[in-house]
N, C-alpha and C. Protein backbone atom coordinates (compact mmCIF):
# COMPACT_ATOMS: atom_id res chain seq x y z
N UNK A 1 4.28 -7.25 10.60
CA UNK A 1 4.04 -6.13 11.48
C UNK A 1 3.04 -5.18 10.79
N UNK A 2 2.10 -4.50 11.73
CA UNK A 2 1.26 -4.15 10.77
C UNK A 2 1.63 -2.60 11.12
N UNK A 3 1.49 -1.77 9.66
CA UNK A 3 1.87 -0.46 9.13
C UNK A 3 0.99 0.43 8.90
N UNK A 4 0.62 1.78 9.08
CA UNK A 4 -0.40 2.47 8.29
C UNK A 4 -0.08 2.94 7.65
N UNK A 5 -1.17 2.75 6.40
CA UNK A 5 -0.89 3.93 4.88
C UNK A 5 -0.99 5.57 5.49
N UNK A 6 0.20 5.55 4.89
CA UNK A 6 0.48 7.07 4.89
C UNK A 6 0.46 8.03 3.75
N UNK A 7 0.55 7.79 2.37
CA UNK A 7 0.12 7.78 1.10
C UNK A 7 0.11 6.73 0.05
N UNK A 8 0.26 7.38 -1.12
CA UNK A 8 0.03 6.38 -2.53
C UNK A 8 0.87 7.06 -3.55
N UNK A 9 1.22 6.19 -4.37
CA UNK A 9 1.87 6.77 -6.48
C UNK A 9 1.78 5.14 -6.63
N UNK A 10 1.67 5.99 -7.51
CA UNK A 10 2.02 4.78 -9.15
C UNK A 10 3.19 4.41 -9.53
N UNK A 11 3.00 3.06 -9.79
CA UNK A 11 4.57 2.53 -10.28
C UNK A 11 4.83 2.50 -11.62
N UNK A 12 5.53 2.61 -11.85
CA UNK A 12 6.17 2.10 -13.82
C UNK A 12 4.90 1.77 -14.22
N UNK A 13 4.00 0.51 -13.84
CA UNK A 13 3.44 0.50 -14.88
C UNK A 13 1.81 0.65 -14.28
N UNK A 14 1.83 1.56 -13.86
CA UNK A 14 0.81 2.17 -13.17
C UNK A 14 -0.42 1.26 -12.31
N UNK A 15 0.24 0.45 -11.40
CA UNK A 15 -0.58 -0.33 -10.25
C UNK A 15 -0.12 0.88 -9.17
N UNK A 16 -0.82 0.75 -8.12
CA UNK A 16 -1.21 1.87 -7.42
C UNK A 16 -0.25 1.04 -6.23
N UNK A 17 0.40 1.88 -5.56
CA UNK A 17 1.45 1.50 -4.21
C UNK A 17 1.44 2.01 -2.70
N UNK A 18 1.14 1.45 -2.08
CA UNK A 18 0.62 2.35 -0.87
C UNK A 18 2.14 2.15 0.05
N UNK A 19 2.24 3.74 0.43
CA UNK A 19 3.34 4.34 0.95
C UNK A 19 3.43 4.12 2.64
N UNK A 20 3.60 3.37 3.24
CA UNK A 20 3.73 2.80 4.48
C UNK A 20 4.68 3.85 5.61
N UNK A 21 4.03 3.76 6.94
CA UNK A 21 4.65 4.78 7.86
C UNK A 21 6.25 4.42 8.45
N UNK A 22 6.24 3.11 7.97
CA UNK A 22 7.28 2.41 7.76
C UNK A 22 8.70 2.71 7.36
N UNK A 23 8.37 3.51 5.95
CA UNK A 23 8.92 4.04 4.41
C UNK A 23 8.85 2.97 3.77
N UNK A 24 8.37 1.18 4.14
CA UNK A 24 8.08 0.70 2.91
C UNK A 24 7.29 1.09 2.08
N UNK A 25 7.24 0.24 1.26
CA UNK A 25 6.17 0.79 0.23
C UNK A 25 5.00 -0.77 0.23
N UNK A 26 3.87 -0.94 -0.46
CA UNK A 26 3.11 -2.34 -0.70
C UNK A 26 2.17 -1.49 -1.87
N UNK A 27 2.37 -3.13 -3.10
CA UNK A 27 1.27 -2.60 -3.95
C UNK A 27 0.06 -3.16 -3.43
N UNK A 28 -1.01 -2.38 -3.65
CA UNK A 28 -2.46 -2.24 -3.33
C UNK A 28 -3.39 -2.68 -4.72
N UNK A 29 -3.41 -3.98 -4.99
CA UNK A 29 -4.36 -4.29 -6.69
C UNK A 29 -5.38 -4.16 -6.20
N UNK A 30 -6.32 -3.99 -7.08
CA UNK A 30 -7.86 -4.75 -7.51
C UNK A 30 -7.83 -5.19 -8.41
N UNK A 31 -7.85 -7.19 -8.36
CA UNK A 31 -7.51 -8.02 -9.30
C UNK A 31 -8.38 -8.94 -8.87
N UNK A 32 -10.19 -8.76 -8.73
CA UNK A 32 -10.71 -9.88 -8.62
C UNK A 32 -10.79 -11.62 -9.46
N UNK A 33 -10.46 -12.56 -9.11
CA UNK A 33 -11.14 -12.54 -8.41
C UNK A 33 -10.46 -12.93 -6.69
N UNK A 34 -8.94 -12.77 -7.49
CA UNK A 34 -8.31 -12.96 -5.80
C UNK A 34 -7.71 -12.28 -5.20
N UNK A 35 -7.80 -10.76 -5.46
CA UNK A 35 -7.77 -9.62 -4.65
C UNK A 35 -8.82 -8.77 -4.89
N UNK A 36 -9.35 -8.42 -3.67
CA UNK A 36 -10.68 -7.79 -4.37
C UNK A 36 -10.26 -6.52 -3.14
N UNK A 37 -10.13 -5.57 -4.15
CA UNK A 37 -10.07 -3.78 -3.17
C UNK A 37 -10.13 -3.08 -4.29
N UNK A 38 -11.78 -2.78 -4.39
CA UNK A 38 -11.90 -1.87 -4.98
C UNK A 38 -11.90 -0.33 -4.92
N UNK A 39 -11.54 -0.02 -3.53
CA UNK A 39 -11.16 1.18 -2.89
C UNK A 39 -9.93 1.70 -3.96
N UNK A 40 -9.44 0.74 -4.35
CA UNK A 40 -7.82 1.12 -5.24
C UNK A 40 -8.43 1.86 -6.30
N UNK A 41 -9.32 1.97 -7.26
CA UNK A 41 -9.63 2.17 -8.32
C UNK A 41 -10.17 3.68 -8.71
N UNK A 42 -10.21 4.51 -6.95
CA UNK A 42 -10.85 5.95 -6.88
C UNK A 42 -10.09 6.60 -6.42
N UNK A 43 -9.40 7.53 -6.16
CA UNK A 43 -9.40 8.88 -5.70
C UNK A 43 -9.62 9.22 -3.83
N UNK A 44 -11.07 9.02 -3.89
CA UNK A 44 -11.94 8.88 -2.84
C UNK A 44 -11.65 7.48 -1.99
N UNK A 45 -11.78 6.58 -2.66
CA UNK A 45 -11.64 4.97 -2.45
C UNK A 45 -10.08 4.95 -1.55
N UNK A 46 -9.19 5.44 -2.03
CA UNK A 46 -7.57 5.47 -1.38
C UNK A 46 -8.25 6.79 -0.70
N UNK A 47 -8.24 7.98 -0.64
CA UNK A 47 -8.17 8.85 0.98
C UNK A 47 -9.07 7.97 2.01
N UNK A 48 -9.57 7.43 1.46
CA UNK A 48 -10.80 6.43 2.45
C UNK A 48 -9.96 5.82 3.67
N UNK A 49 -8.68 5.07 2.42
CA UNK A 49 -8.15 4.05 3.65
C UNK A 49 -7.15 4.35 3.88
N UNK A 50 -6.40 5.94 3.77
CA UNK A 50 -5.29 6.43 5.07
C UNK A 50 -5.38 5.78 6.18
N UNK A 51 -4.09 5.69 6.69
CA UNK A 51 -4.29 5.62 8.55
C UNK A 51 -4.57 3.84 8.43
N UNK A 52 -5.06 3.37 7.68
CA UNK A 52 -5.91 1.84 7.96
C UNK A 52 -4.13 1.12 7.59
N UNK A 53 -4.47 -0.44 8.35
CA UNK A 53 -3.28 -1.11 8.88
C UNK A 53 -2.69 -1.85 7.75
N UNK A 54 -1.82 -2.31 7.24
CA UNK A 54 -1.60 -3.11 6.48
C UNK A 54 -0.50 -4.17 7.02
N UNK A 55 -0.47 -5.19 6.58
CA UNK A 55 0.86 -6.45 7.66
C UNK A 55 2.18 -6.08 6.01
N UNK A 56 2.99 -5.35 6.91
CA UNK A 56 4.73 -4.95 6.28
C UNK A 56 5.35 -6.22 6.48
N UNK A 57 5.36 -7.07 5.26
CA UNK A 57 6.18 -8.51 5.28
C UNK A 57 7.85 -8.15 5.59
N UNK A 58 7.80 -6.81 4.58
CA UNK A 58 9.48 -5.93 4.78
C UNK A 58 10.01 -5.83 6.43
N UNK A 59 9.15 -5.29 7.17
CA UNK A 59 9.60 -5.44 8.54
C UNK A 59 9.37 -6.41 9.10
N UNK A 60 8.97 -7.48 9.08
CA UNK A 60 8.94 -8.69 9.56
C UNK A 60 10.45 -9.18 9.33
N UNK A 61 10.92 -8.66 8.10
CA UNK A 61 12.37 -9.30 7.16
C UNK A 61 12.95 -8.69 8.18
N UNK A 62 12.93 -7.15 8.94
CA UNK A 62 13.73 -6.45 8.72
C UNK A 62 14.52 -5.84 7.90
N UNK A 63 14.01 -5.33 6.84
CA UNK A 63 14.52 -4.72 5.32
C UNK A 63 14.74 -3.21 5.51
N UNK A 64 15.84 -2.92 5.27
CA UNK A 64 16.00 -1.69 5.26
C UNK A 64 14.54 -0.87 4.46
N UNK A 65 14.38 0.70 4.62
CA UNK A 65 13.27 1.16 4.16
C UNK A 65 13.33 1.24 3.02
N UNK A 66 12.01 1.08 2.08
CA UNK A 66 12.19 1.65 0.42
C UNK A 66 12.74 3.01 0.26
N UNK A 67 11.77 4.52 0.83
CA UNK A 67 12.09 5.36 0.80
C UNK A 67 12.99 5.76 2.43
N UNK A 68 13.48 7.25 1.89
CA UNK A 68 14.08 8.01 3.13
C UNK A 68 12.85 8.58 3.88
């Protein structure tokens, strides 16, 4: 099902996690050469892609939410 980012943080070991309207959560890498989003790596790059869709494997499960 697809979700929009609604924000971002960092996890433990600081890969960047995009906060889903969902309340899931999805990590967001830039790990070329088989993830390539380098939007992850700025500031600018993540406010860029608020609002933009991402497919929530969690609601597909039906998984309760990460956050409240």
């Amino acid at each position: 099902m697809q979700q929009p980012i609604t924000g971002y943080h960092q996890d433990d070991e600081g890969h960047w996690v995009a906060e889903l309207a969902c309340g899931h959560n999805q990590h967001v890498r830039h790990q070329p050469p088989f993830i390539n989003r380098p939007w992850v790596v700025s500031a600018a790059g993540r406010t860029a892609k608020l609002g933009i869709l991402l497919d929530c494997k969690k609601c597909d499960r039906g998984a309760a939410p990460d956050r409240p």
